[in-house]
Each structure stands twice: as C-alpha cells, then as structure tokens.
Protein backbone atom coordinates (compact mmCIF):
# COMPACT_ATOMS: atom_id res chain seq x y z
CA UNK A 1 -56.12 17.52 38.47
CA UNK A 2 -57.82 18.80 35.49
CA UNK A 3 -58.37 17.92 32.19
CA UNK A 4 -56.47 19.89 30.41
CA UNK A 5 -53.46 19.83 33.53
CA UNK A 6 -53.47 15.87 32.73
CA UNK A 7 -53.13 16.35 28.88
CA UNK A 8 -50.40 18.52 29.55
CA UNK A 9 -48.36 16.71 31.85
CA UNK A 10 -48.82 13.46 29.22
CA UNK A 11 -47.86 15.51 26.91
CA UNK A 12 -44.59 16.23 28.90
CA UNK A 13 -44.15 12.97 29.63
CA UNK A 14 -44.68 12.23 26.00
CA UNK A 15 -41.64 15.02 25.24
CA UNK A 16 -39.50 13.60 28.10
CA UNK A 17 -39.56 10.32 26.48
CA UNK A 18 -39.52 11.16 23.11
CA UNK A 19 -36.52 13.05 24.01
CA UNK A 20 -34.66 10.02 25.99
CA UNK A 21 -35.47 8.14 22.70
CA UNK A 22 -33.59 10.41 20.65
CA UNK A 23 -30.47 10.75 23.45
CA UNK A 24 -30.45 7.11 23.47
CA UNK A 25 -30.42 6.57 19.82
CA UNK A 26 -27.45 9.14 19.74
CA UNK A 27 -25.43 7.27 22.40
CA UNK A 28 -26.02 4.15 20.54
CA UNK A 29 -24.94 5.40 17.25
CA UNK A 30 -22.36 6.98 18.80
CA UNK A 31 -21.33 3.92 20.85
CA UNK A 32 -21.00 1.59 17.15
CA UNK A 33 -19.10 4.53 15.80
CA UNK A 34 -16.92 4.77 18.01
CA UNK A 35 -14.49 1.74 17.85
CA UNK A 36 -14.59 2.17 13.75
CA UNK A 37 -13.07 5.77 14.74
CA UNK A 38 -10.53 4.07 17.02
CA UNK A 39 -10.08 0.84 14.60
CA UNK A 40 -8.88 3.39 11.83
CA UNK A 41 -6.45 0.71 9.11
CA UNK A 42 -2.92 1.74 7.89
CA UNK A 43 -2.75 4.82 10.07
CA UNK A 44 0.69 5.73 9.21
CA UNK A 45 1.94 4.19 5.84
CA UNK A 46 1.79 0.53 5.32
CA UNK A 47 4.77 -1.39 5.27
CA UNK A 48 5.76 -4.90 4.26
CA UNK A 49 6.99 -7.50 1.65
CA UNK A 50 5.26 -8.22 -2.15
CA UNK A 51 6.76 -11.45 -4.18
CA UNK A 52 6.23 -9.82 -7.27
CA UNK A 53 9.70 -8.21 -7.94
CA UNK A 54 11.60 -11.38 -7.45
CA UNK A 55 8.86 -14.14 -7.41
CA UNK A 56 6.48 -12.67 -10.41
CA UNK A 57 3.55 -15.07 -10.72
CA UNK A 58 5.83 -18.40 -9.47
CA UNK A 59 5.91 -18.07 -5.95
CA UNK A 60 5.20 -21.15 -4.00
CA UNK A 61 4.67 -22.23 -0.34
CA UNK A 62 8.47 -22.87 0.43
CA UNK A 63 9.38 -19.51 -1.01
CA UNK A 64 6.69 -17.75 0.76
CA UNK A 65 7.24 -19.18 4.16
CA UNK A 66 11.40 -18.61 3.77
CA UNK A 67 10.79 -15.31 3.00
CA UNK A 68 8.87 -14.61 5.93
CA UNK A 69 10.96 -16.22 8.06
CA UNK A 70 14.09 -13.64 6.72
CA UNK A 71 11.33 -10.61 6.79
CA UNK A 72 10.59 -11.75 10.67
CA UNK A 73 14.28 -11.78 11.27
CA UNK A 74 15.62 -8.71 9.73
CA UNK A 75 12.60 -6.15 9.15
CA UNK A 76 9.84 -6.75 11.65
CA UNK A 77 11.82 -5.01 14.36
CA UNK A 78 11.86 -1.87 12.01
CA UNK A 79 8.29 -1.87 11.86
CA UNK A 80 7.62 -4.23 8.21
CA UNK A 81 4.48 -5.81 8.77
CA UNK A 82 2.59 -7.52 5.93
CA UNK A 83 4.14 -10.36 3.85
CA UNK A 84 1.99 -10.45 0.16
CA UNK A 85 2.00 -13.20 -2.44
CA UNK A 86 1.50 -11.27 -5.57
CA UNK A 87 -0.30 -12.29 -8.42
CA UNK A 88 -0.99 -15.93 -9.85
CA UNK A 89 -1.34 -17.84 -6.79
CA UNK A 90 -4.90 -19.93 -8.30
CA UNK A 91 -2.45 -20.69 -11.23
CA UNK A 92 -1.33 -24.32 -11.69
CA UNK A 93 1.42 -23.16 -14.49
CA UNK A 94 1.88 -19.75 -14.06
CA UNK A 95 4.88 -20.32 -17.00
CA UNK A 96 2.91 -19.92 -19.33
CA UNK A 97 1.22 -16.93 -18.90
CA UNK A 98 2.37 -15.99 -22.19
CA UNK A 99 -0.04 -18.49 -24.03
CA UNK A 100 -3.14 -17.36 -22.38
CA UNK A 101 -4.81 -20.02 -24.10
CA UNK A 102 -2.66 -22.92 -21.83
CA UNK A 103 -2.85 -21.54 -18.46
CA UNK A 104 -5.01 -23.27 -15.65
CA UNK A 105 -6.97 -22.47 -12.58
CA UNK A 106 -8.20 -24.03 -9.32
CA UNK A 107 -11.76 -22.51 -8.39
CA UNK A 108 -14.20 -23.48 -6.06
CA UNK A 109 -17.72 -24.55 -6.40
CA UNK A 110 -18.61 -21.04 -6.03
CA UNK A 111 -16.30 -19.62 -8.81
CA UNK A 112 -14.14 -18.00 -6.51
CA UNK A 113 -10.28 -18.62 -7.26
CA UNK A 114 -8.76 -20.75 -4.62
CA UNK A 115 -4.50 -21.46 -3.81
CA UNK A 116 -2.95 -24.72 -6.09
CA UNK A 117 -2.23 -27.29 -3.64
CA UNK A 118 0.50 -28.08 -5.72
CA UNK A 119 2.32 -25.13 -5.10
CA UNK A 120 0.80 -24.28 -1.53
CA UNK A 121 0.14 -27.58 -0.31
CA UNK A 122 -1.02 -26.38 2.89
CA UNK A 123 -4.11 -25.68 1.19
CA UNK A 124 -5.26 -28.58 1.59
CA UNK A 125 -6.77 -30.20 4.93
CA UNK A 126 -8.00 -33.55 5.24
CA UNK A 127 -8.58 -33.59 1.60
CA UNK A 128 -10.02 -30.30 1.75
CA UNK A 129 -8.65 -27.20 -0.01
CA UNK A 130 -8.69 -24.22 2.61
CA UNK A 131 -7.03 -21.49 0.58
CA UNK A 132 -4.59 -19.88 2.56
CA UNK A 133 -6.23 -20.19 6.07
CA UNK A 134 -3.03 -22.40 7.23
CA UNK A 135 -0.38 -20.21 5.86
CA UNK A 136 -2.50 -16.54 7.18
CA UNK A 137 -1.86 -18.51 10.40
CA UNK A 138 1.36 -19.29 10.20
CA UNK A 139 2.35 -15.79 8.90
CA UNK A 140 -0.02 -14.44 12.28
CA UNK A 141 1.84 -16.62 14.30
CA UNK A 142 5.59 -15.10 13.38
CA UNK A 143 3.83 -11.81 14.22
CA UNK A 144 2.71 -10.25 11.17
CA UNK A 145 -0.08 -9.56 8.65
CA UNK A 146 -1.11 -12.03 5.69
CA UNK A 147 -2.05 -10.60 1.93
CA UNK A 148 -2.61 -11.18 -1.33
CA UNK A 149 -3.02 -9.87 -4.67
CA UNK A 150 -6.18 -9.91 -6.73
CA UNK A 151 -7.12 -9.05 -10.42
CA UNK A 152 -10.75 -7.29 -9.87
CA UNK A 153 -13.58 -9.10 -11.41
CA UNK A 154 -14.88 -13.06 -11.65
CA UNK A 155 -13.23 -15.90 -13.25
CA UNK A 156 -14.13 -15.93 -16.77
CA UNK A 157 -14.49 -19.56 -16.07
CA UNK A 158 -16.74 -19.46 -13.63
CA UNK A 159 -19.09 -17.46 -15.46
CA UNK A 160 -18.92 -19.61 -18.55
CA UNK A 161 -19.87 -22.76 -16.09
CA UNK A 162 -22.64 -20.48 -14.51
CA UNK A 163 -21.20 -21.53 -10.96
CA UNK A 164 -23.19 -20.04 -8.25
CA UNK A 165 -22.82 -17.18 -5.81
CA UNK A 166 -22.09 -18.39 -2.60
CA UNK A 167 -24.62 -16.53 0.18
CA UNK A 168 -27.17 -15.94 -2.49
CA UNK A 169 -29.31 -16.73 -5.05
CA UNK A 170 -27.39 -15.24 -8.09
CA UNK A 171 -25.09 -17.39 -9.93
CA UNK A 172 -21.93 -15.66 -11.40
CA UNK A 173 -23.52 -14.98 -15.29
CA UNK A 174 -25.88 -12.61 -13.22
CA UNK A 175 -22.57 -10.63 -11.46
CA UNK A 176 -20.29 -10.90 -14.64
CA UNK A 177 -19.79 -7.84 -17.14
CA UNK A 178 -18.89 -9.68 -20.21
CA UNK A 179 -18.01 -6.47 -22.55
CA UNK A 180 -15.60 -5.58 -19.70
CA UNK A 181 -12.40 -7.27 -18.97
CA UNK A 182 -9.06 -5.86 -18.13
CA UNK A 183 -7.09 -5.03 -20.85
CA UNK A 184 -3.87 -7.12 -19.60
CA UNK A 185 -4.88 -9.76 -17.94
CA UNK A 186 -6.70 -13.52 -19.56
CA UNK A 187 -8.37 -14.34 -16.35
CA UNK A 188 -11.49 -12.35 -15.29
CA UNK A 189 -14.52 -10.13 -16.70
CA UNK A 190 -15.32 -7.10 -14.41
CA UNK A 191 -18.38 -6.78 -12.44
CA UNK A 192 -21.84 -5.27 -12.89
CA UNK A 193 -22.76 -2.48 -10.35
CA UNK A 194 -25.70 -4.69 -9.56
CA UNK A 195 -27.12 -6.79 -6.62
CA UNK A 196 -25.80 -9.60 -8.02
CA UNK A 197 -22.50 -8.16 -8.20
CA UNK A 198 -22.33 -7.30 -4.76
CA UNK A 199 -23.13 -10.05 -3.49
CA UNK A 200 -19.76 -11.94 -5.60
CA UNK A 201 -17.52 -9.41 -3.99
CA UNK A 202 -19.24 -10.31 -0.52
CA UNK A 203 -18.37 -13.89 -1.19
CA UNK A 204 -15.00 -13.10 -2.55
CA UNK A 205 -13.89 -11.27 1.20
CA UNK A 206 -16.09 -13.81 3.32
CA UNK A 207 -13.39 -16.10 1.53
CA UNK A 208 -10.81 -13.69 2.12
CA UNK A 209 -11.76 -13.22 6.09
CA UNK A 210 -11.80 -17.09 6.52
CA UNK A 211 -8.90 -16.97 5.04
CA UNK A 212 -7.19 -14.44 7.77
CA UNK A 213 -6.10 -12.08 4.92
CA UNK A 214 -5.09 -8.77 6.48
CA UNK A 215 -4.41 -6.86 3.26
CA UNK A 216 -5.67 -7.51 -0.46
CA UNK A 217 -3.96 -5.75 -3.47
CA UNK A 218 -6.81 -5.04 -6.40
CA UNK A 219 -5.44 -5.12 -9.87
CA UNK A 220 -6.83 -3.13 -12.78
CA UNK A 221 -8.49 -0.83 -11.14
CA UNK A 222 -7.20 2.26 -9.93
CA UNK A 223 -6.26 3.32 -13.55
CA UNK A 224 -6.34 2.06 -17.35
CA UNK A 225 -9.20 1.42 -16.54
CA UNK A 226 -9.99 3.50 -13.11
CA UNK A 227 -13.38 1.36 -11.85
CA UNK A 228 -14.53 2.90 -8.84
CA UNK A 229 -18.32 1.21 -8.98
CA UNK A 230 -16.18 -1.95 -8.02
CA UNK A 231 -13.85 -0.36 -5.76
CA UNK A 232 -16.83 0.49 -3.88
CA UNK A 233 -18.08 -3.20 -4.09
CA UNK A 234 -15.26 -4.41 -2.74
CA UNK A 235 -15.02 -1.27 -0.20
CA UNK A 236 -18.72 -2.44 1.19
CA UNK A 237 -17.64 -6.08 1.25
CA UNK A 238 -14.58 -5.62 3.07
CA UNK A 239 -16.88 -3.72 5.56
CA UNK A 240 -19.74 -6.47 5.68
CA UNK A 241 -16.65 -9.39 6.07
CA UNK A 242 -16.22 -7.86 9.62
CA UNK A 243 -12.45 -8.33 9.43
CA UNK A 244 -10.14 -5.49 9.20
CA UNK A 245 -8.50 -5.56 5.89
CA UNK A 246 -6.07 -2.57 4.31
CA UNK A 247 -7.18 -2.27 0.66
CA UNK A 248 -4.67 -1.34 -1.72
CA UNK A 249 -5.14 -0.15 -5.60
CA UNK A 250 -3.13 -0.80 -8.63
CA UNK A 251 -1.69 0.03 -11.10
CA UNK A 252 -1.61 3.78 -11.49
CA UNK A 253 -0.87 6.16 -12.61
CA UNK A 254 -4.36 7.03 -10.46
CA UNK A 255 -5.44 10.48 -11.90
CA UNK A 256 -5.70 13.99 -9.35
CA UNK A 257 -9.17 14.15 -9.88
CA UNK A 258 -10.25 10.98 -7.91
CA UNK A 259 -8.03 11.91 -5.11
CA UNK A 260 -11.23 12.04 -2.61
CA UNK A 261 -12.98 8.57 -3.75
CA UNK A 262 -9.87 6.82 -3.48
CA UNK A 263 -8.71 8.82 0.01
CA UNK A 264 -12.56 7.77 1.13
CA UNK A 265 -12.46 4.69 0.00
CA UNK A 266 -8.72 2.50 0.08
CA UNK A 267 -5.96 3.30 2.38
CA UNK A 268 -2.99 2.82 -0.84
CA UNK A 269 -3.40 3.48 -3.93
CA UNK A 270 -1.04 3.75 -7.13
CA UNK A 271 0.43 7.26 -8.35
CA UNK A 272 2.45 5.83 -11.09
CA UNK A 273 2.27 2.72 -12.79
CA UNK A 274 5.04 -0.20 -12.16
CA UNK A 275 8.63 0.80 -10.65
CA UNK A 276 11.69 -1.11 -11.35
CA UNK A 277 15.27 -1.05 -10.78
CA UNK A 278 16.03 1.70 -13.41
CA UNK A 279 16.88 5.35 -12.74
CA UNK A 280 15.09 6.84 -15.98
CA UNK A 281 13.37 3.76 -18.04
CA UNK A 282 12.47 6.72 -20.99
CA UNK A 283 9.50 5.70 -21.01
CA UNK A 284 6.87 7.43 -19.41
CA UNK A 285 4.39 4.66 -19.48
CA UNK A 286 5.91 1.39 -18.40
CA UNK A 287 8.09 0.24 -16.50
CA UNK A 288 8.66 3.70 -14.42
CA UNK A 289 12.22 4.86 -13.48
CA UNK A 290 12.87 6.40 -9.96
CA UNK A 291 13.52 10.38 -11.53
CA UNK A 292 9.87 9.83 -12.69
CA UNK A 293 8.59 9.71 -9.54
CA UNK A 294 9.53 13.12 -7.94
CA UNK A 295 6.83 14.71 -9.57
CA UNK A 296 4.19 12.10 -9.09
CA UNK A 297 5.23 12.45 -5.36
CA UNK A 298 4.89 16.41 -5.22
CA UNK A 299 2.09 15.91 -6.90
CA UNK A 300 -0.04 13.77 -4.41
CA UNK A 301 1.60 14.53 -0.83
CA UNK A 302 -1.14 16.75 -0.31
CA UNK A 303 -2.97 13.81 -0.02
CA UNK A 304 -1.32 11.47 2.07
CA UNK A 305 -2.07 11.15 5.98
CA UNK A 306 -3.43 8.42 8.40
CA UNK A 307 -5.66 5.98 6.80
CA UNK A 308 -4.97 6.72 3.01
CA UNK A 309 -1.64 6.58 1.39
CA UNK A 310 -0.71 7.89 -2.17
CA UNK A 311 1.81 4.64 -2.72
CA UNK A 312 5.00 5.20 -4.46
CA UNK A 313 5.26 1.65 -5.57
CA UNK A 314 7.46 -1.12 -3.98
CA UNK A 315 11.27 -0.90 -3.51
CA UNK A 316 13.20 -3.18 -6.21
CA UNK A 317 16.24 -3.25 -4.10
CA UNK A 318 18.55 -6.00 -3.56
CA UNK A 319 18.27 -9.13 -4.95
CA UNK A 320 15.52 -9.38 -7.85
CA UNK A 321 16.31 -13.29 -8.10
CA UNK A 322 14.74 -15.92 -9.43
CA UNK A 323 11.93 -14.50 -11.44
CA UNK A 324 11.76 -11.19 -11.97
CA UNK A 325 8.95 -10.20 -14.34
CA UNK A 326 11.09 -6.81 -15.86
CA UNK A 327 14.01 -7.13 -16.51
CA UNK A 328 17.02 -9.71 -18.12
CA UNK A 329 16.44 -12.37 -15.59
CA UNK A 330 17.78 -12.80 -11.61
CA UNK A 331 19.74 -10.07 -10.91
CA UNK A 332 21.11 -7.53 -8.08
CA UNK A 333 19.46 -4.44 -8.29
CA UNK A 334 20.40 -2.42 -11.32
CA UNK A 335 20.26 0.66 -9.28
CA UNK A 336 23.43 2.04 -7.65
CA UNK A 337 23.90 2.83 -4.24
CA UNK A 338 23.44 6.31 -4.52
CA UNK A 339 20.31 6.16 -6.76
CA UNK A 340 18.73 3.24 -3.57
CA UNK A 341 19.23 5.75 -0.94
CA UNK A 342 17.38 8.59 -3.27
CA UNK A 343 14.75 5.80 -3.56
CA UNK A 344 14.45 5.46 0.26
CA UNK A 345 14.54 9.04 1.13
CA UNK A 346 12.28 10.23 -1.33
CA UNK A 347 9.31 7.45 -0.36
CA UNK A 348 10.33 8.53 3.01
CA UNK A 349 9.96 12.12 2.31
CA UNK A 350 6.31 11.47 0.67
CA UNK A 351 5.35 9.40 3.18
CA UNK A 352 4.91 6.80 1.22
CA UNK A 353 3.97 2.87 1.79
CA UNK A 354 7.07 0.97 2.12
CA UNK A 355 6.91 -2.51 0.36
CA UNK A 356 9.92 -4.12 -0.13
CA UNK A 357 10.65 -6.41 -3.40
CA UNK A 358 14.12 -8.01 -3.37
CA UNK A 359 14.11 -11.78 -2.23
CA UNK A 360 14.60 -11.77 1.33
CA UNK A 361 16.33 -14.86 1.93
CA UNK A 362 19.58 -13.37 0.03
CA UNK A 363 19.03 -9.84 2.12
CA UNK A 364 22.88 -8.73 2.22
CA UNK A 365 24.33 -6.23 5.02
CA UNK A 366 23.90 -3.48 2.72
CA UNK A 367 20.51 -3.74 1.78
CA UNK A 368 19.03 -4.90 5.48
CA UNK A 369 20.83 -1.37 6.84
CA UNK A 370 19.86 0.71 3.80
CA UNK A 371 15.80 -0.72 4.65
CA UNK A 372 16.18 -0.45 8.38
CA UNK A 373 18.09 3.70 9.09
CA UNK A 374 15.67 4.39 12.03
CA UNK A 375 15.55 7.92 10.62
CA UNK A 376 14.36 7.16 6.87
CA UNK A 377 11.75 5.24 8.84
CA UNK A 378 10.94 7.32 11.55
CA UNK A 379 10.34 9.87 8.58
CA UNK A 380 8.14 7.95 6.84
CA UNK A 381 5.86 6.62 10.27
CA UNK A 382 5.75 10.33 12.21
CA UNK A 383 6.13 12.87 9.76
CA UNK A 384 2.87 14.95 10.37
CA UNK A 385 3.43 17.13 6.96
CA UNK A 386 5.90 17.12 4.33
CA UNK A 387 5.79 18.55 1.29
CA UNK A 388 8.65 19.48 -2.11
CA UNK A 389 10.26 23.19 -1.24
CA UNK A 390 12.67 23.40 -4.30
CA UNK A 391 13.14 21.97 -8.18
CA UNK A 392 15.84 24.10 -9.87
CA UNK A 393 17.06 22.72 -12.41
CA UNK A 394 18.41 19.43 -10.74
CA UNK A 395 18.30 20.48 -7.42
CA UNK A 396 15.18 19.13 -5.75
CA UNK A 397 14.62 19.49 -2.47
CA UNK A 398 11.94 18.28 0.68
CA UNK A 399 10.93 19.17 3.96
CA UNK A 400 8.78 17.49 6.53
CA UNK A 401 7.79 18.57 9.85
CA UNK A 402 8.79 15.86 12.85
CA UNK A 403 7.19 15.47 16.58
CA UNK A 404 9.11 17.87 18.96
CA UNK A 405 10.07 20.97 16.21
CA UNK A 406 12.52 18.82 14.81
CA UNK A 407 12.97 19.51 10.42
CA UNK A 408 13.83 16.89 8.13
CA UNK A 409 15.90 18.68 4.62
CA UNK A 410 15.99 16.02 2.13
CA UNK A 411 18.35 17.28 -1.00
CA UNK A 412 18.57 15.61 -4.36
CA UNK A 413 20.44 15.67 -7.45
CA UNK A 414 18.52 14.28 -10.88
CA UNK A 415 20.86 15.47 -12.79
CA UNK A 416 24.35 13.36 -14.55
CA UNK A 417 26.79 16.06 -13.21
CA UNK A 418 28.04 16.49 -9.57
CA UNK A 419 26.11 19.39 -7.86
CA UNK A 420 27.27 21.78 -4.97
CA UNK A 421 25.05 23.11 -2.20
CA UNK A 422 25.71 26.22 -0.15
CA UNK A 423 22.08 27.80 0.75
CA UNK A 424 20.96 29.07 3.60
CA UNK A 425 17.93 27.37 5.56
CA UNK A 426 15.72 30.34 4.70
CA UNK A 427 16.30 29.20 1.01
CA UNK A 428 14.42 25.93 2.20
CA UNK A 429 11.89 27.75 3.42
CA UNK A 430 12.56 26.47 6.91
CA UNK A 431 11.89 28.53 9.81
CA UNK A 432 15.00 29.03 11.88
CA UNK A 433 18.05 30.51 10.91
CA UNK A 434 20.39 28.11 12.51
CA UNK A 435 20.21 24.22 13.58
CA UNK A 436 21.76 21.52 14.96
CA UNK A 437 22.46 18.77 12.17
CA UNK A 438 22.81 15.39 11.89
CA UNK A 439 23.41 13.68 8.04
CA UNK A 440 20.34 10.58 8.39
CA UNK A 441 22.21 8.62 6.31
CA UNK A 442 25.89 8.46 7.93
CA UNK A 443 24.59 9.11 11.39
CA UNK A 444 27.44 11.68 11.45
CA UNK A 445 26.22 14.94 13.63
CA UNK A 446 27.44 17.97 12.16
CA UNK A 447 28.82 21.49 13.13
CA UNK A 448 25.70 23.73 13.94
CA UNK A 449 24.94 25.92 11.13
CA UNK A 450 23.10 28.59 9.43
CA UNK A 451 24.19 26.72 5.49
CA UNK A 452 23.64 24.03 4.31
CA UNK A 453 27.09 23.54 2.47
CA UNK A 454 26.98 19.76 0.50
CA UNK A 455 28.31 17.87 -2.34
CA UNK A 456 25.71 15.84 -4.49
CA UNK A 457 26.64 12.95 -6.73
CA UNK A 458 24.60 12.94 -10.04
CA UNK A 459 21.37 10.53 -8.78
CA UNK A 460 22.51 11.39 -4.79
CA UNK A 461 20.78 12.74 -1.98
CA UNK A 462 21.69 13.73 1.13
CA UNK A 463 18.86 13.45 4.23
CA UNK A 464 19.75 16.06 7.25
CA UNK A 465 17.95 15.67 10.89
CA UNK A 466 17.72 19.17 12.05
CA UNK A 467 16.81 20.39 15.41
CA UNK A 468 16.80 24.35 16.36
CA UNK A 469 19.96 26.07 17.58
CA UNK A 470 17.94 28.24 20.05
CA UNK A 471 16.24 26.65 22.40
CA UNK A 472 12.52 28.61 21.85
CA UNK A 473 9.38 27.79 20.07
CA UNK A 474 8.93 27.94 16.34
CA UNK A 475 5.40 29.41 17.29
C-alpha cells in the first residue's frame, strides 16, 4: 500500500470515528433527554388542598394531618393530589402578624426558615428539627403529594446575622438584595441575580428535596412585583435538587406579556390576584370576586396545556372555618349554590388548577359532590382545547373539545336577572347541527336536539355533555 493509499484510509478511519463520536454523543444526549421528556410535572392541571382559606397563617400539625386524612377519604379517588400548608409555617405566633415588629421565626444555621416544633412537633427527631421530612412522609404514605408555601427571598434575619450559605462559600449578606423586599410581607429581602444568590435558592430546595416536598407555592413574585431573575433561580434549583417538584406562582394578576417565561419556566401561575367567597367584591384589585374572573380566564386559555397552567386561584367553597384571612371570621361559604357550580364549571372550562380551600374535616354532602361530578373533572383533566365562544351582554358562553368528538357547552349568566336560552348549536360555534345531551350537573340525559333551549338563574350556569346525533366524523 502506498503512501498516499495509507493517508487516505487513516484519514477514513479518522472520519469513521469522528463520526461514531458524534452519533454517540447524540444518543447520549438524547438518552438524558429523554426521561425529562417523559418525566414532564403537572401534565394536566394540578389539583389538591391549600390551608390558606380556612387555616390562614395558623395551621398546625393536628390540623394538617386531619385534613389530609378527610382529603384521602373524600377527594383522592377524584383525582386531588397535593395537600399544601400555606403561608407562616416558620412562625412561632403567627397572631400577630399584624405587629410585624412581634412576630418570631425558627431558622437554621444556614438561614433557611425551618417548621416550629411547637406547632409541627414532628419536626423534631431525637432533638433534631427535620422540617417537614416526617409529615412529607406521612402525607406520601396516604398516597399523595406534600407542599408548601414560600415568600421568595432570604430571611431578613438571617442576613442581618450574616448566617452562611449552606453548600458554599457565600454567607447570606452576599445573596440578599437589601433595597428589595416585598411590599406585603415583614419577613424576607429578595435575592441578587448573582452566584451567591444561586447558590441560597440551591440550598433552599436541597432543604426542600430532603424534605420530600412535591410542590412549593412562591409568593411575591409573579406580579406586584413580577421577579423573573428569581423565578429562574429557583427554576435552576428545583432542577439541580434532582427531585421533581411542580412550581407554582403567586399572586397575580401575572401580566399577558410574560406568558412564555412563566409557560417555560413554572407549571401554575396566578391570572388574578386573591379569590374569595364573593360574587363581585367591586374591587378590581383585592380580594377578587368570581364575575371577575371570566375575562382573566378568556384571556389566558390560550395558554394553558400540559405542563403549564394559567391558575384560576383556589376554590373558597364550603366551610372557611376557623381562620379565614378575608372575610368576618369562620363561616360557610358566602357564595350560593348557583354562583359554586359557576365557580366549578368555569375553572373547569379554563382548565384550570383545582385547589380546594374549605376545611376538609367539616366537608358536607353538598360540597364533597359539587368537588367530585366526574364530568366537571373529567373537563378539567382531558379537555385538549377549550376556549370562550360568546359574551353578550350576560350571556357568556364556553366550549371545549373532549377525547372521542364529544363537545362540552358551558352557559352562564353574570347578570342579576333570570336569562332564557333558545340558540341553535351553530350559534356556539359548534360543529354539528344536532347532539345527544346530557346536563353535567344533574346527570339528567336530555331529548336529542338541534337548540339549546335553557333557563339561567342570575349567577347560574348550566354545563351540557354533548355527543353527535349522526354517527360520522366531525373531520
């Protein structure tokens, strides 16, 4: 062989294995990818249990666990997964949150916030406090998912001790943004797109991951003010904990325009800011009335679908008992019937997360069956599109597209006077002329039709299942 036949055939060789390199890199990346792709969080909308609407910052380990117990009983077979203590759990007297200048806090060595023993005395573990790794547990071993609630940023007491950062050499004056704290809340400073601050939110979800938490609610940050340098902090630390964890963002309202960093970033996130048990607060700021939120909702559907969630806020039905933070102390819902099922149907109908609020452990018949109508549900979980076909006057009405051709028409009246339906399906901007129909609600089926011919109550809804007449594809 000569010369210049070797050179060539090493430089073949050379190709071939240059080549194999490249293939194998490929497959490799491809290969790590791969179970991220498959391991995709919250792909249909999230739903659970928060304390806040009848707990507010006071929940304690009792509560919490009888709660669970009643959410494990009555809603996990409808698909409720994650049970979340709200806000104030590192607070030793959460009653007086109103004199900033009294309230207390556990933290570790490393600054981090950790649970009061003596509300969550599970915490601690032969003499040593372990957060909530006992209770995440606990909550795992009933079948479901563990969360909390967070206010973004460090404790303002850390940084004023100078308490290190655990897993590095910054110590929390290096992470802390002193000329930023949340405009609401006494407890934390924000966090400096830095190294240093990094590495704190690293610590905080190594905590977290110990912990078993399966989904963390961020406060004051998804709007007044929107902070997406430390929603992408805690986005990367979530990702370096190695744990799956759903990340949810409050309060809203979060604005249109940072509808793809949230999407890219969270799986929930805020459209309006706090919901209560009010039809139409009047006040477009805080708290939020249920009317409110149809436009928020047609607003953002374009947005929702498997892995991030445009959230609707949680569901103050049934009993809002013993702490409510809105509101004239315990209390059933203020809402009526009428205006709870226009709650449900609409979340449904936006596909929205589902997190119930009422205390669970006084869960009446009404209330259970209103939360667990396999339809309102299966809406919610399998829709693959929805979207708002209607708003005349106060006439609203929704569509969404279900597995197997089948419709969901979701009619609603905002207004105070009764309202009478007689439209055709076309006017719906539904496909078929005629369908089989079945009234979600009542279960009743219905005499196959080309109308839809109803009676509205002012704050009512009615939620029809249809399914085509004709037995032939929609195309």
């Amino acid at each position: 062989m000569s010369k210049s036949q070797k050179s060539r055939r090493g430089n073949f060789i050379g190709m071939v294995l240059v080549a194999c390199q490249i293939l194998y890199t490929a497959v490799t990346l491809t290969a790590q990818d791969a179970p991220s792709a498959k391991k995709m969080l919250a792909q249909t909308p999230p739903m659970g249990w928060n304390s806040w609407d009848s707990y507010g910052l006071r929940i304690n380990e009792e509560q919490f666990r009888a709660n669970v117990e009643a959410m494990a009983a009555k809603l996990k077979p409808s698909g409720y997964t994650y049970a979340v203590i709200d806000e104030g759990w590192y607070m030793l007297n959460p009653e007086d949150r109103p004199k900033p200048e009294l309230l207390k806090y556990v933290v570790d060595g490393y600054g981090r916030f950790i649970s009061v023993p003596q509300r969550f005395p599970s915490s601690l573990q032969d003499g040593r406090n372990t957060g909530f790794e006992q209770m995440a547990s606990w909550v795992h071993s009933m079948g479901l998912k563990f969360g909390i609630h967070i206010i973004r940023g460090i404790p303002r007491e850390s940084v004023q001790r100078n308490l290190p950062i655990e897993g590095s050499d910054f110590k929390t004056q290096d992470a802390a943004d002193q000329n930023d704290a949340c405009p609401w809340d006494p407890t934390s400073w924000g966090i400096r797109d830095n190294a240093a601050g990094q590495a704190w939110y690293d610590s905080l979800l190594r905590q977290y991951a110990g912990w078993g938490v399966d989904f963390i609610k961020v406060d004051c940050i998804a709007d007044h003010p929107y902070k997406v340098s430390e929603i992408r902090q805690i986005n990367r630390a979530i990702q370096h904990s190695g744990r799956e964890i759903v990340l949810s963002l409050s309060p809203g309202p979060t604005q249109l325009e940072h509808h793809t960093e949230v999407a890219e970033l969270a799986q929930m996130w805020r459209m309006s800011n706090d919901i209560w048990d009010l039809w139409d607060s009047g006040n477009p700021v805080f708290p939020i009335g249920i009317k409110s939120q149809f436009e928020n909702a047609a607003r953002w559907i374009q947005y929702a679908g498997p892995g991030h969630w445009p959230d609707a806020d949680m569901l103050p039905v049934g009993e809002l008992s013993p702490f409510p933070e809105v509101g004239r102390g315990a209390r059933h819902t203020r809402l009526t019937p009428d205006e709870q099922q226009t709650q449900l149907t609409l979340w449904a109908m936006a596909r929205s997360p589902l997190i119930v609020g009422a205390n669970l452990t006084l869960l009446d018949e009404a209330t259970t069956r209103l939360l667990t109508n396999a339809d309102m549900l299966r809406i919610d979980q399998t829709a693959m599109a929805s979207r708002q076909v209607l708003y005349e006057g106060d006439l609203v009405a929704w569509t969404a597209d279900m597995p197997r051709n089948e419709r969901a028409l979701a009619l609603f009246n905002l207004g105070e006077k009764p309202v009478t339906v007689d439209r055709s399906f076309g006017d719906f901007a539904l496909t078929f002329s005629r369908y089989a129909i079945r009234n979600a609600w009542t279960g009743e089926r219905l005499e196959d039709s080309s109308h839809v011919r109803v009676m509205l109550n002012p704050h009512a809804c009615v939620l029809l299942m249809l399914t085509t007449f004709h037995r032939k594809s929609e195309g």
